[in-house]
C-alpha atoms as a PDB file:
ATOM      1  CA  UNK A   1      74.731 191.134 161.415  1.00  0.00           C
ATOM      2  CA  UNK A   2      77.581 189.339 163.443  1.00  0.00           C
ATOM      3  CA  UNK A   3      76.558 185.908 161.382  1.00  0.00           C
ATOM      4  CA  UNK A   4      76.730 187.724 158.323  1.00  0.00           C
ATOM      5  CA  UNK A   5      80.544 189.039 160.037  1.00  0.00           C
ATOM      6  CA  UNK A   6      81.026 185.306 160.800  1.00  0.00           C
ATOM      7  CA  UNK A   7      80.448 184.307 157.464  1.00  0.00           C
ATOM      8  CA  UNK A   8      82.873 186.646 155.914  1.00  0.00           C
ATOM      9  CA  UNK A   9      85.654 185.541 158.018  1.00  0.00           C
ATOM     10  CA  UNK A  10      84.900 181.989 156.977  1.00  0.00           C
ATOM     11  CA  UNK A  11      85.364 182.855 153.504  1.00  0.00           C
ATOM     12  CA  UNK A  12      88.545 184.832 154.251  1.00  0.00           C
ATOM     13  CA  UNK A  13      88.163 188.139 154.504  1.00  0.00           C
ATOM     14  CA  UNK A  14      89.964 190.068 157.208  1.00  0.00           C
ATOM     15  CA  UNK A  15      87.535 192.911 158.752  1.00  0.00           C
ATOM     16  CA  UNK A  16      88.491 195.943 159.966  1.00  0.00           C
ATOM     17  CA  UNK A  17      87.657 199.836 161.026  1.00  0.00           C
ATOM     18  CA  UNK A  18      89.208 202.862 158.516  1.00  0.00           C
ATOM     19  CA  UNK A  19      88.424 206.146 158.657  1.00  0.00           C
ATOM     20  CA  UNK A  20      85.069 205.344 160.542  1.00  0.00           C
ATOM     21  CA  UNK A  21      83.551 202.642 158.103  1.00  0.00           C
ATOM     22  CA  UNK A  22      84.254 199.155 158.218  1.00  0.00           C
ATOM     23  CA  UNK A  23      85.894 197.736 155.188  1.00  0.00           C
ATOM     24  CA  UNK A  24      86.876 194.124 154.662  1.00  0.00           C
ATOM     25  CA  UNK A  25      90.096 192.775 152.734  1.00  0.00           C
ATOM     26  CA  UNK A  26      90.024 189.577 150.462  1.00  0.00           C
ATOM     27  CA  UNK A  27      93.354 187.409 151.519  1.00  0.00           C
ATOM     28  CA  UNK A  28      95.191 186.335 148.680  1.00  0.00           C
ATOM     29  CA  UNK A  29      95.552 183.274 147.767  1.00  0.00           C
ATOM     30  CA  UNK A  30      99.118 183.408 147.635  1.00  0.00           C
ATOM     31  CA  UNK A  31     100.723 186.822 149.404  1.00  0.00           C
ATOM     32  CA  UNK A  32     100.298 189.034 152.483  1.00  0.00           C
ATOM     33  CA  UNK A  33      97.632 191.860 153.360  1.00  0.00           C
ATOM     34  CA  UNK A  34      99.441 194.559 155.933  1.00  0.00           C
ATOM     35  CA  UNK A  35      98.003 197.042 157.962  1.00  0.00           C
ATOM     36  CA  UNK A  36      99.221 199.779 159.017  1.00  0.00           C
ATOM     37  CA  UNK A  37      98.106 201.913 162.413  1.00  0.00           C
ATOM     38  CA  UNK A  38      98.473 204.846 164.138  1.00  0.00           C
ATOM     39  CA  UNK A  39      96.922 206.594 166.827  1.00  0.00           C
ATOM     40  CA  UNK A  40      95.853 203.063 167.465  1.00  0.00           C
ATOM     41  CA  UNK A  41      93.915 203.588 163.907  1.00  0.00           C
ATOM     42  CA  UNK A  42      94.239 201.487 160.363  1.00  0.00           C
ATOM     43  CA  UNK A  43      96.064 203.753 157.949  1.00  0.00           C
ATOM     44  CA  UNK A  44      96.969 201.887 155.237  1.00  0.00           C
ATOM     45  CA  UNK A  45      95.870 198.900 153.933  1.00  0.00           C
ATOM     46  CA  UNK A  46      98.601 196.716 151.719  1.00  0.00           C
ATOM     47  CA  UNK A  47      97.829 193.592 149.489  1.00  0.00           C
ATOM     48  CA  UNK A  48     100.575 191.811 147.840  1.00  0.00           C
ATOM     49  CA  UNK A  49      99.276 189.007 145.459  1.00  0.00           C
ATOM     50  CA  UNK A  50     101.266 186.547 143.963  1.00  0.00           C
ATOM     51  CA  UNK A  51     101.046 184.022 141.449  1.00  0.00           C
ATOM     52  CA  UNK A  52     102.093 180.324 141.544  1.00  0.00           C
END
């Protein structure tokens, strides 16, 4: 499984822990991906695309 983690990372995706599952984000192209904690816990997961 960590190779198949590795890979996703390689093709840009940020991987993290919410609410218990692991989820993975797509990083735009152009914009910003924030993530919001607490209790040391992802909350809120923010994508802001933008278009050149």
């Amino acid at each position: 499984m960590s190779e198949n983690l590795e890979q996703l990372v390689l093709d840009g995706y940020i991987i993290l822990t919410k609410n218990g599952k692991i989820e993975r984000v797509k990083a735009p192209d152009f914009g910003s991906v924030t993530i919001k904690y607490a209790n040391g816990k992802a909350t809120l997961i923010e994508e802001v695309k933008q278009t050149k």
